[in-house]
C-alpha atoms as a PDB file:
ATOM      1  CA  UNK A   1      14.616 131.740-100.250  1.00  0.00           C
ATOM      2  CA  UNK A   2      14.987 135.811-101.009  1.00  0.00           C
ATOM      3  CA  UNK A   3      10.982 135.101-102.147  1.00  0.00           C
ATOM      4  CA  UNK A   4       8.084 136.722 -99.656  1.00  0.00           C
ATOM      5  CA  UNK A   5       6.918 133.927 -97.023  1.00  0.00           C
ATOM      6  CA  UNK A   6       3.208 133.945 -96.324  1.00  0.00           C
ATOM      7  CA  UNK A   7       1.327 131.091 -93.798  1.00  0.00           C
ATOM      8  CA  UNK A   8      -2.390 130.605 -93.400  1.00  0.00           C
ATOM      9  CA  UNK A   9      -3.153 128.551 -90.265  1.00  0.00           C
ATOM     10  CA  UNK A  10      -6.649 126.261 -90.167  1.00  0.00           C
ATOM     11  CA  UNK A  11      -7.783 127.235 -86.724  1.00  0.00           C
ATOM     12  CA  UNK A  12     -11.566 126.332 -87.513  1.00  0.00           C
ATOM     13  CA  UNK A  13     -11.464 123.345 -85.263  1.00  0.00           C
ATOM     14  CA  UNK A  14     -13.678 122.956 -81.825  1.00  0.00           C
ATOM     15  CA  UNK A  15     -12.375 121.635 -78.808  1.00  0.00           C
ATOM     16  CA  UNK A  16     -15.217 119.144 -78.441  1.00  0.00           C
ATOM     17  CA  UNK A  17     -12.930 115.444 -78.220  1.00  0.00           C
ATOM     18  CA  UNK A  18     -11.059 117.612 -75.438  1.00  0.00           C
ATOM     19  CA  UNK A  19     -14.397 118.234 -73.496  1.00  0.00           C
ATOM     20  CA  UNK A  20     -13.719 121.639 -73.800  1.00  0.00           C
ATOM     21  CA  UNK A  21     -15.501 124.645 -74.643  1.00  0.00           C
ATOM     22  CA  UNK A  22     -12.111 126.391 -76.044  1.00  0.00           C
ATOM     23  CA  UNK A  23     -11.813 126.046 -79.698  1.00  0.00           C
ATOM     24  CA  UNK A  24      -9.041 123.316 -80.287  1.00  0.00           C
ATOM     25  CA  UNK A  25      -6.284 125.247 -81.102  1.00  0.00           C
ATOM     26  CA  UNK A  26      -6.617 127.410 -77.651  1.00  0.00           C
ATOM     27  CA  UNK A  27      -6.035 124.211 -75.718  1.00  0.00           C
ATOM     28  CA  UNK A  28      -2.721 125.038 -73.780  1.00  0.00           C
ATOM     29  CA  UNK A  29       0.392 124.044 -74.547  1.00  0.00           C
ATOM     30  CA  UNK A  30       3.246 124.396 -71.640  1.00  0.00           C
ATOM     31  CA  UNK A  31       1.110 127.248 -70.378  1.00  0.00           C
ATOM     32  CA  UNK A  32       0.054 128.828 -74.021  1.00  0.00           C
ATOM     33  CA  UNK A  33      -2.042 128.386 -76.349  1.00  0.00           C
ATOM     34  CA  UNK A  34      -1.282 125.585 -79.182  1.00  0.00           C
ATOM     35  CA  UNK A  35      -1.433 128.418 -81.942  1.00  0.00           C
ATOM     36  CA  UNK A  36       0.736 130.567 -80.225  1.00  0.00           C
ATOM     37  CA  UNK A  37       3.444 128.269 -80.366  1.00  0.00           C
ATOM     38  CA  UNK A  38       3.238 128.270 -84.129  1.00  0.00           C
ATOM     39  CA  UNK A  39       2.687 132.182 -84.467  1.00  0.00           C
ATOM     40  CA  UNK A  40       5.826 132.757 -82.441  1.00  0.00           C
ATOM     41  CA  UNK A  41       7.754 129.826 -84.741  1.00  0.00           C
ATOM     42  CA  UNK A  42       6.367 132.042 -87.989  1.00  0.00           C
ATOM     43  CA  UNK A  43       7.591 135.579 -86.136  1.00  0.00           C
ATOM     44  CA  UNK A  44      11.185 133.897 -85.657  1.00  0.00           C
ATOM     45  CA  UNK A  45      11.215 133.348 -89.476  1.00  0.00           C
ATOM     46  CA  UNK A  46      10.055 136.707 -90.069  1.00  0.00           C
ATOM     47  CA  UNK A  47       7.238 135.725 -92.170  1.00  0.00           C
ATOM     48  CA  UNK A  48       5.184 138.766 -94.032  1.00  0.00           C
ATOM     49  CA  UNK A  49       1.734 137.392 -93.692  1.00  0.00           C
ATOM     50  CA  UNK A  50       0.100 135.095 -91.296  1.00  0.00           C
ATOM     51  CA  UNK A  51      -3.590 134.620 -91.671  1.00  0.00           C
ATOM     52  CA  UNK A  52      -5.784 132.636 -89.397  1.00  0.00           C
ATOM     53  CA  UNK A  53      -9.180 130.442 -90.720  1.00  0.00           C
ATOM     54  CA  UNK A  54     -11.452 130.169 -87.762  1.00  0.00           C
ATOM     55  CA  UNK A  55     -15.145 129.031 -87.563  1.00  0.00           C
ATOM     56  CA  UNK A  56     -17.882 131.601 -87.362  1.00  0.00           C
ATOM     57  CA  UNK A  57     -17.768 131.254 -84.073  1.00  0.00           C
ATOM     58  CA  UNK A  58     -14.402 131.670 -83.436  1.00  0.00           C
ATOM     59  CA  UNK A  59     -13.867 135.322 -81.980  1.00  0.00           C
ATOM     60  CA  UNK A  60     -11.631 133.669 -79.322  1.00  0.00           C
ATOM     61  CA  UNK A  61      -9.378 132.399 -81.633  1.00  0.00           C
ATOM     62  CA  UNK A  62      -9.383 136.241 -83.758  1.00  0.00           C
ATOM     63  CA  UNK A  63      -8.781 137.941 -80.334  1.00  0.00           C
ATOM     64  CA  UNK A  64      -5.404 135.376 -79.453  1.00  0.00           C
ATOM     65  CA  UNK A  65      -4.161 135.573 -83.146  1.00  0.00           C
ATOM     66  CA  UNK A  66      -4.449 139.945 -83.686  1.00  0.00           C
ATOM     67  CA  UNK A  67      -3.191 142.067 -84.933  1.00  0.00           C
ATOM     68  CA  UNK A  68      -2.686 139.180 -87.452  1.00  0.00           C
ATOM     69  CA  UNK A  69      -6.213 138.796 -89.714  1.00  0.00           C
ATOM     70  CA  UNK A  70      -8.372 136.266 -89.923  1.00  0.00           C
ATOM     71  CA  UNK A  71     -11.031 134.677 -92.088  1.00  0.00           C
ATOM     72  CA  UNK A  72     -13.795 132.695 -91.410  1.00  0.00           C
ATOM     73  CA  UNK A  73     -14.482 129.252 -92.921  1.00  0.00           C
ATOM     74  CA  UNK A  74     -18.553 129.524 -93.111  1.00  0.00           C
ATOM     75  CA  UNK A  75     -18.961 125.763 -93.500  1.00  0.00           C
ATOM     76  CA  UNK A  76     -17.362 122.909 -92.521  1.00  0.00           C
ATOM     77  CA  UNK A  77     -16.307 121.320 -96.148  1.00  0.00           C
ATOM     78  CA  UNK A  78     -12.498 120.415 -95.903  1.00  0.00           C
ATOM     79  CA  UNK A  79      -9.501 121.209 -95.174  1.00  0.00           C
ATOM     80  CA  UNK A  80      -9.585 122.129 -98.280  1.00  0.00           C
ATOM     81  CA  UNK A  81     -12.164 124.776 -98.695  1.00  0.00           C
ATOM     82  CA  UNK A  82     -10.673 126.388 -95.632  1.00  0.00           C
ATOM     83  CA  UNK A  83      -7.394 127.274 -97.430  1.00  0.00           C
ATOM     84  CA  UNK A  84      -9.101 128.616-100.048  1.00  0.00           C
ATOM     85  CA  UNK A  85     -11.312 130.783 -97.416  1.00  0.00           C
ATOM     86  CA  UNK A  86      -8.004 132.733 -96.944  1.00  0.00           C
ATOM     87  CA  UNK A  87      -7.978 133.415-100.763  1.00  0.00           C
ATOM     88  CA  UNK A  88      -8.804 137.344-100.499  1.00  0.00           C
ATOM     89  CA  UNK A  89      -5.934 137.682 -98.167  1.00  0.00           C
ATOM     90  CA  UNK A  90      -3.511 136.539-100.613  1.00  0.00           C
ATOM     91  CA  UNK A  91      -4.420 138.233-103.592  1.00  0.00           C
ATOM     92  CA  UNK A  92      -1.454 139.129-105.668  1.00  0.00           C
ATOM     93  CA  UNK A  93       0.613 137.354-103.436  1.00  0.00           C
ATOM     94  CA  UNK A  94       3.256 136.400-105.176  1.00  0.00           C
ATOM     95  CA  UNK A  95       5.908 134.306-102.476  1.00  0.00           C
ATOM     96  CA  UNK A  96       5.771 131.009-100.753  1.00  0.00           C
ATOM     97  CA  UNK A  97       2.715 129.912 -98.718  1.00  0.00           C
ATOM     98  CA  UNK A  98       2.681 127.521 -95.485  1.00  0.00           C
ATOM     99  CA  UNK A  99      -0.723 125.771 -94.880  1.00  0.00           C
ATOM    100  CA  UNK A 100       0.070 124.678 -90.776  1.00  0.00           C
ATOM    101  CA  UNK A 101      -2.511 122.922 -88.873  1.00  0.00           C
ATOM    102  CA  UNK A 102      -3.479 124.802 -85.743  1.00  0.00           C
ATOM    103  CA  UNK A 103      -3.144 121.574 -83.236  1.00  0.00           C
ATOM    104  CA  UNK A 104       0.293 120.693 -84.719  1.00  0.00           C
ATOM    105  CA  UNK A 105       2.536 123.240 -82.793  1.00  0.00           C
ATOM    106  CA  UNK A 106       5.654 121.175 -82.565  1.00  0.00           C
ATOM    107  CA  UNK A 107       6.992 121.968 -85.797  1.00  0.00           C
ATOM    108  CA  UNK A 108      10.588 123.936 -85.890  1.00  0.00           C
ATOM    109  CA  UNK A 109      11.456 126.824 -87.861  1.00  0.00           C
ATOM    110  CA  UNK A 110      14.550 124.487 -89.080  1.00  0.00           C
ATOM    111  CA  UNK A 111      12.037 121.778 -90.430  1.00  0.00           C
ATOM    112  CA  UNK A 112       9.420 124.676 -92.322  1.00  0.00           C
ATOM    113  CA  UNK A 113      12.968 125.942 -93.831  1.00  0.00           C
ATOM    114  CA  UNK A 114      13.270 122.488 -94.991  1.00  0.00           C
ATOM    115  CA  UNK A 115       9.839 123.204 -96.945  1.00  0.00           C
ATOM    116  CA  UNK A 116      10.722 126.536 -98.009  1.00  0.00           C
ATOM    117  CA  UNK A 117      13.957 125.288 -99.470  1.00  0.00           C
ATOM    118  CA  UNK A 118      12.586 122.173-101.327  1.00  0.00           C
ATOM    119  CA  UNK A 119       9.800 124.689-102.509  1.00  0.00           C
ATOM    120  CA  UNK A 120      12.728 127.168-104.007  1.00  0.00           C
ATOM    121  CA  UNK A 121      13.627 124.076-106.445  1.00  0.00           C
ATOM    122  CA  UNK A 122      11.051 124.758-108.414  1.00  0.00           C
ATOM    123  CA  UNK A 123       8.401 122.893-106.500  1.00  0.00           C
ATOM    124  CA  UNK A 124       5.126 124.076-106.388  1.00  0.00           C
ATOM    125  CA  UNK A 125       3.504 121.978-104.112  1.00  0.00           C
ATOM    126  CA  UNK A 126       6.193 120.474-101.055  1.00  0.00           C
ATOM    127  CA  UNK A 127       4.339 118.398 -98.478  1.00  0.00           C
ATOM    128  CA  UNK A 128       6.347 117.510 -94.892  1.00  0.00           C
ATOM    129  CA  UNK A 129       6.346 113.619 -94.481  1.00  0.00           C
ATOM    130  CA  UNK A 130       7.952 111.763 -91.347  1.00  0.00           C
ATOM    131  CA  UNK A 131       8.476 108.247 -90.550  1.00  0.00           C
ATOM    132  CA  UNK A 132       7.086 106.901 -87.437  1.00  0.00           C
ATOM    133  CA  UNK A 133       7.933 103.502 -86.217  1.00  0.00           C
ATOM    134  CA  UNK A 134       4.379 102.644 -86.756  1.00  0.00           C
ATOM    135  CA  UNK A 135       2.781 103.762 -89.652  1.00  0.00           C
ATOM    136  CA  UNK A 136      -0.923 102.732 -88.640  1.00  0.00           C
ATOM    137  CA  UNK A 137      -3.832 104.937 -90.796  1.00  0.00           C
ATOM    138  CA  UNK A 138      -1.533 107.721 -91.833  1.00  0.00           C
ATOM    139  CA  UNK A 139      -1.962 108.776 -95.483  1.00  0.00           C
ATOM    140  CA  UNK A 140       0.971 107.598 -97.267  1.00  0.00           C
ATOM    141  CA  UNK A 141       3.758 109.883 -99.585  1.00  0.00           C
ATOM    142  CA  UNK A 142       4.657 108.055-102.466  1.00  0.00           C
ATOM    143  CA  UNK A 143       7.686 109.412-104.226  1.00  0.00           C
ATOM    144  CA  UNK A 144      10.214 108.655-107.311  1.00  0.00           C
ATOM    145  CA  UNK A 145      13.086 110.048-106.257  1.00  0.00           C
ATOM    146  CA  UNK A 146      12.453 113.652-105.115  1.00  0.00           C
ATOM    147  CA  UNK A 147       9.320 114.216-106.606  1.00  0.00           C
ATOM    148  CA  UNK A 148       5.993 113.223-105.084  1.00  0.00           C
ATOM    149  CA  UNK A 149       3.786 110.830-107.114  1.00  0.00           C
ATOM    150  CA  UNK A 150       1.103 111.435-104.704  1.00  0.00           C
ATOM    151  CA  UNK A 151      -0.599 111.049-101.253  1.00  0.00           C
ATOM    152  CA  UNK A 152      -2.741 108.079-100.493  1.00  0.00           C
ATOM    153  CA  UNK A 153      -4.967 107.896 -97.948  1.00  0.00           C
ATOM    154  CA  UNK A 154      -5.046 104.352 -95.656  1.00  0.00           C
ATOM    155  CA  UNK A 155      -7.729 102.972 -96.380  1.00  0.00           C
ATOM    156  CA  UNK A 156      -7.219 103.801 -99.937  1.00  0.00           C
ATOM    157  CA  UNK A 157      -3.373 102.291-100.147  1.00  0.00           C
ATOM    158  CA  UNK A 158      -2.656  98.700-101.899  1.00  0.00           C
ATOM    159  CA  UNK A 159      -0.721  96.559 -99.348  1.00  0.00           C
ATOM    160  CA  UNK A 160       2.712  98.199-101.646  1.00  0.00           C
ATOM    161  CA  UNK A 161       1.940 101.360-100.634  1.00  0.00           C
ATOM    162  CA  UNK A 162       0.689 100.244 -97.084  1.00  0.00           C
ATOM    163  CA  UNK A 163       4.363  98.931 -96.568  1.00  0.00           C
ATOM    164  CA  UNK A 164       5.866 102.716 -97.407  1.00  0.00           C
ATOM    165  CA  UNK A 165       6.999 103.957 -94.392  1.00  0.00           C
ATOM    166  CA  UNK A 166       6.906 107.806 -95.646  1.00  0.00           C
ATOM    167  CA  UNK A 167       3.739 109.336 -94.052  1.00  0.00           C
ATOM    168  CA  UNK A 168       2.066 113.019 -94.577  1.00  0.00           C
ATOM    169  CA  UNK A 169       2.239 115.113 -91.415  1.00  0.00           C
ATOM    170  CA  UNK A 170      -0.118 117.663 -93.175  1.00  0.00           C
ATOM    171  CA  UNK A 171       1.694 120.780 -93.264  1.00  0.00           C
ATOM    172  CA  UNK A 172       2.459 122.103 -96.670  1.00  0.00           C
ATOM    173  CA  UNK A 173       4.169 124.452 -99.233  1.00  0.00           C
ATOM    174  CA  UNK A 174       3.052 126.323-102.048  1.00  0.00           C
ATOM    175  CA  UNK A 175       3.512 128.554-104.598  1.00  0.00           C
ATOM    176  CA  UNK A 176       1.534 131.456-103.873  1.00  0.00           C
ATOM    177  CA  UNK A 177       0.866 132.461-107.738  1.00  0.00           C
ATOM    178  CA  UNK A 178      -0.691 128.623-108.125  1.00  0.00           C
ATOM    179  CA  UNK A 179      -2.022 127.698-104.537  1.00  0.00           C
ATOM    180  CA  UNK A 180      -5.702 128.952-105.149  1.00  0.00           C
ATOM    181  CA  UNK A 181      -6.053 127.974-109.073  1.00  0.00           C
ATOM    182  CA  UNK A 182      -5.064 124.325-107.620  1.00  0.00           C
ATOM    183  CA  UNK A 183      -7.251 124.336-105.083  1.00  0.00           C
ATOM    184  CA  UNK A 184     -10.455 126.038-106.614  1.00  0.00           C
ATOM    185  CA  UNK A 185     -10.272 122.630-108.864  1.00  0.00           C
ATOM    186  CA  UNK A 186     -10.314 120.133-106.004  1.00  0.00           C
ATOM    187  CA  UNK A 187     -13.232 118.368-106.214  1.00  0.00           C
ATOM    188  CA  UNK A 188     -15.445 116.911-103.477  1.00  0.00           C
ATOM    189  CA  UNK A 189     -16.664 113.710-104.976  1.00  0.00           C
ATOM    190  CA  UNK A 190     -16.304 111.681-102.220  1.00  0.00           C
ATOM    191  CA  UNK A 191     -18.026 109.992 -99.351  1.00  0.00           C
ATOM    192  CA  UNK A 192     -17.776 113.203 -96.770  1.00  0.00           C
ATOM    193  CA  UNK A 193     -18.587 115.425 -99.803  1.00  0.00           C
ATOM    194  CA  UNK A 194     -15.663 117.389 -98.056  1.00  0.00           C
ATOM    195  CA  UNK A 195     -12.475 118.916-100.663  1.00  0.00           C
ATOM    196  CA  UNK A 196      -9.474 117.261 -98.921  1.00  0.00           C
ATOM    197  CA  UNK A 197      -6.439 119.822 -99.074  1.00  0.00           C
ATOM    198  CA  UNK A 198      -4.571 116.787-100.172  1.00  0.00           C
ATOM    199  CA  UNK A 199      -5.982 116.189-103.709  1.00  0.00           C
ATOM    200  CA  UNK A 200      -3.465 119.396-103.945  1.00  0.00           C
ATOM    201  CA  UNK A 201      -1.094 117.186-105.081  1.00  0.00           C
ATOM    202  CA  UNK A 202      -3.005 115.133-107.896  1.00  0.00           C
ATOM    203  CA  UNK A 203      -4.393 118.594-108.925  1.00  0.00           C
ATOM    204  CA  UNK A 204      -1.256 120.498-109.376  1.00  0.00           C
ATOM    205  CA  UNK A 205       0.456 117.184-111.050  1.00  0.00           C
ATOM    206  CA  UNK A 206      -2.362 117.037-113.610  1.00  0.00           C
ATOM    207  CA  UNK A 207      -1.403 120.934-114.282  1.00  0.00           C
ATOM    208  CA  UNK A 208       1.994 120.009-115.348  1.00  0.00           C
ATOM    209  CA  UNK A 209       3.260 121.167-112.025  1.00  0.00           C
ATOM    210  CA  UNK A 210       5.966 119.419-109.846  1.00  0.00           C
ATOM    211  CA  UNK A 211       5.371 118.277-106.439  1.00  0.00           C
ATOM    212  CA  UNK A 212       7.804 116.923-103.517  1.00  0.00           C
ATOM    213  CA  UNK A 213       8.510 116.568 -99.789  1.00  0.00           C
ATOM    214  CA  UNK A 214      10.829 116.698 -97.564  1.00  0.00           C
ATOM    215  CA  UNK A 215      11.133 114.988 -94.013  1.00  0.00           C
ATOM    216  CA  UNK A 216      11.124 116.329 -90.092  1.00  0.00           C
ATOM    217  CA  UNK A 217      11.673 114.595 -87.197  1.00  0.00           C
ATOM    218  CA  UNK A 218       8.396 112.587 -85.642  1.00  0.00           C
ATOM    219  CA  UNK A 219       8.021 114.314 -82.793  1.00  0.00           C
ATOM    220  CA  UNK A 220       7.325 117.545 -84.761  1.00  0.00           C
ATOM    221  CA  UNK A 221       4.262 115.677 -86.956  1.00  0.00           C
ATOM    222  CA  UNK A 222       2.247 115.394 -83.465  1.00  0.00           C
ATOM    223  CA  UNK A 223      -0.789 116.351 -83.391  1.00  0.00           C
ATOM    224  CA  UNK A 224      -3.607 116.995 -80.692  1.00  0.00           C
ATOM    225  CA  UNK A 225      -6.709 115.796 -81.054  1.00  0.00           C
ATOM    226  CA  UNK A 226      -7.680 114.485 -77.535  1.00  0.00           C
ATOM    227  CA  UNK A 227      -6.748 115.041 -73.963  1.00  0.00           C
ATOM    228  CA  UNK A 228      -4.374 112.485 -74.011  1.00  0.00           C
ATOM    229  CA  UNK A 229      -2.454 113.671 -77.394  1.00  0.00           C
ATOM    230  CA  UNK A 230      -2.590 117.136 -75.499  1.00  0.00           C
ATOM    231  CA  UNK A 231      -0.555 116.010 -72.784  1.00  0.00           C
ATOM    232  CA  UNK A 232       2.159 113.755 -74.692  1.00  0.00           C
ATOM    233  CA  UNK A 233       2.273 117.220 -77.031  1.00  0.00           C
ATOM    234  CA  UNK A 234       3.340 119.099 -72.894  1.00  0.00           C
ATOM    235  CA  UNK A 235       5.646 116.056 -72.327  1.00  0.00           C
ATOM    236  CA  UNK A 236       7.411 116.785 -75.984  1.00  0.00           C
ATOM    237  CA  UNK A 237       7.459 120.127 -75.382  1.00  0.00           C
ATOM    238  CA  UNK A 238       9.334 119.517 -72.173  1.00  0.00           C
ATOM    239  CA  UNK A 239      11.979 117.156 -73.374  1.00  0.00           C
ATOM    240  CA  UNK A 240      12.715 119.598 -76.221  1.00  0.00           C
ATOM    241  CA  UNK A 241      13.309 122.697 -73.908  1.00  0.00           C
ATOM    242  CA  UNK A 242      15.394 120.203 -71.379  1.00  0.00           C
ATOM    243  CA  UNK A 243      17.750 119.492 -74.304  1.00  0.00           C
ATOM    244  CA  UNK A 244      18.350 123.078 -74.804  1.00  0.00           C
END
């Protein structure tokens, strides 16, 4: 893991389920801001780069995220598309890149070393997959051994792959030389019309290229999309620093 680290965080999201005018990943955490959490996670690891997608709107988010850049995601097309807003940013970048969602801010630097490590195997796509005690809609991670075969959505999944227990928690590795020539050919053929950052995986496998993932703990993969995921994210939080 001598190779650069870089991270681009998708902070486009709007605080609307939250009935909140704060963009969603400004919603406070144990008295700070969900991103901040994961900036000062990133710092810890000392990684070189740390760029922040935000909406065109989204001066709050710039002003809580300098002197780190960010980029703006002009349209709402997929997670997708807003990686690949961050493109200019990265140019001849040639080290490891973390795509974190802004509203996950449980993750440890321990676990994204995990991802880093896996990556450094020759990897060039590592997603993070946990294993909650119920499954429910999450997209499942179907692997063969170490490598990952690919991610199926729900209410896409047979009732085999419904029964793996392996889910996607949505943050992700890459190798920064491939990251944006695999995601330039995502395609949005679908019913959103949206390019899903997760055909990454079915793209870079149809390049030749090997994928994998590597498991955290399921507290980590939560996520907060409402007022009441926002407050079992402060109750986490808690019993994590009480442990301490």
């Amino acid at each position: 893991m001598n190779k650069e680290i870089g991270a681009i965080i998708l902070g486009a999201g709007k605080g609307t389920r939250m009935k909140s005018d704060l963009p969603k990943v400004l919603m406070p955490v144990a008295n700070k801001p969900m991103i901040r959490h994961i900036i000062d996670t990133l710092e810890e690891m000392k990684v070189k780069k740390i760029v922040t997608v935000i909406a065109p709107d989204g001066d709050a988010v710039r002003r809580e995220v300098f002197p780190y850049p960010t980029c703006i995601q002009e349209k709402q097309l997929g997670t997708g598309h807003a990686v690949l807003s961050a493109c200019n940013e990265f140019r001849g970048f040639t080290g490891d890149v973390l795509v974190i969602f802004g509203d996950q801010p449980l993750y440890t630097k321990e676990s994204m070393n995990k991802l880093l490590k896996k990556r450094a195997e020759g990897y060039s796509v590592v997603c993070m997959g946990f294993t909650p005690e119920d499954p429910a809609r999450y997209g499942r991670l179907v692997m063969d051994g170490d490598d990952l075969k690919r991610i199926v959505e729900f209410k896409d999944a047979s009732d085999e792959e419904k029964a793996i227990k392996f889910c996607n928690s949505g943050i992700m590795c890459f190798d920064g030389e491939k990251i944006f020539s695999i995601l330039a050919s995502i395609s949005n053929d679908n019913a959103a019309q949206e390019y899903y950052l997760t055909d990454a995986v079915e793209i870079a496998l149809r390049m030749g290229l090997k994928c994998s993932a590597v498991e955290c703990p399921v507290d980590e993969a939560s996520a907060a999309n409402t007022l009441e995921e926002l407050a079992l994210l402060e109750e986490l939080l808690k019993k994590r620093k009480a442990k301490k």
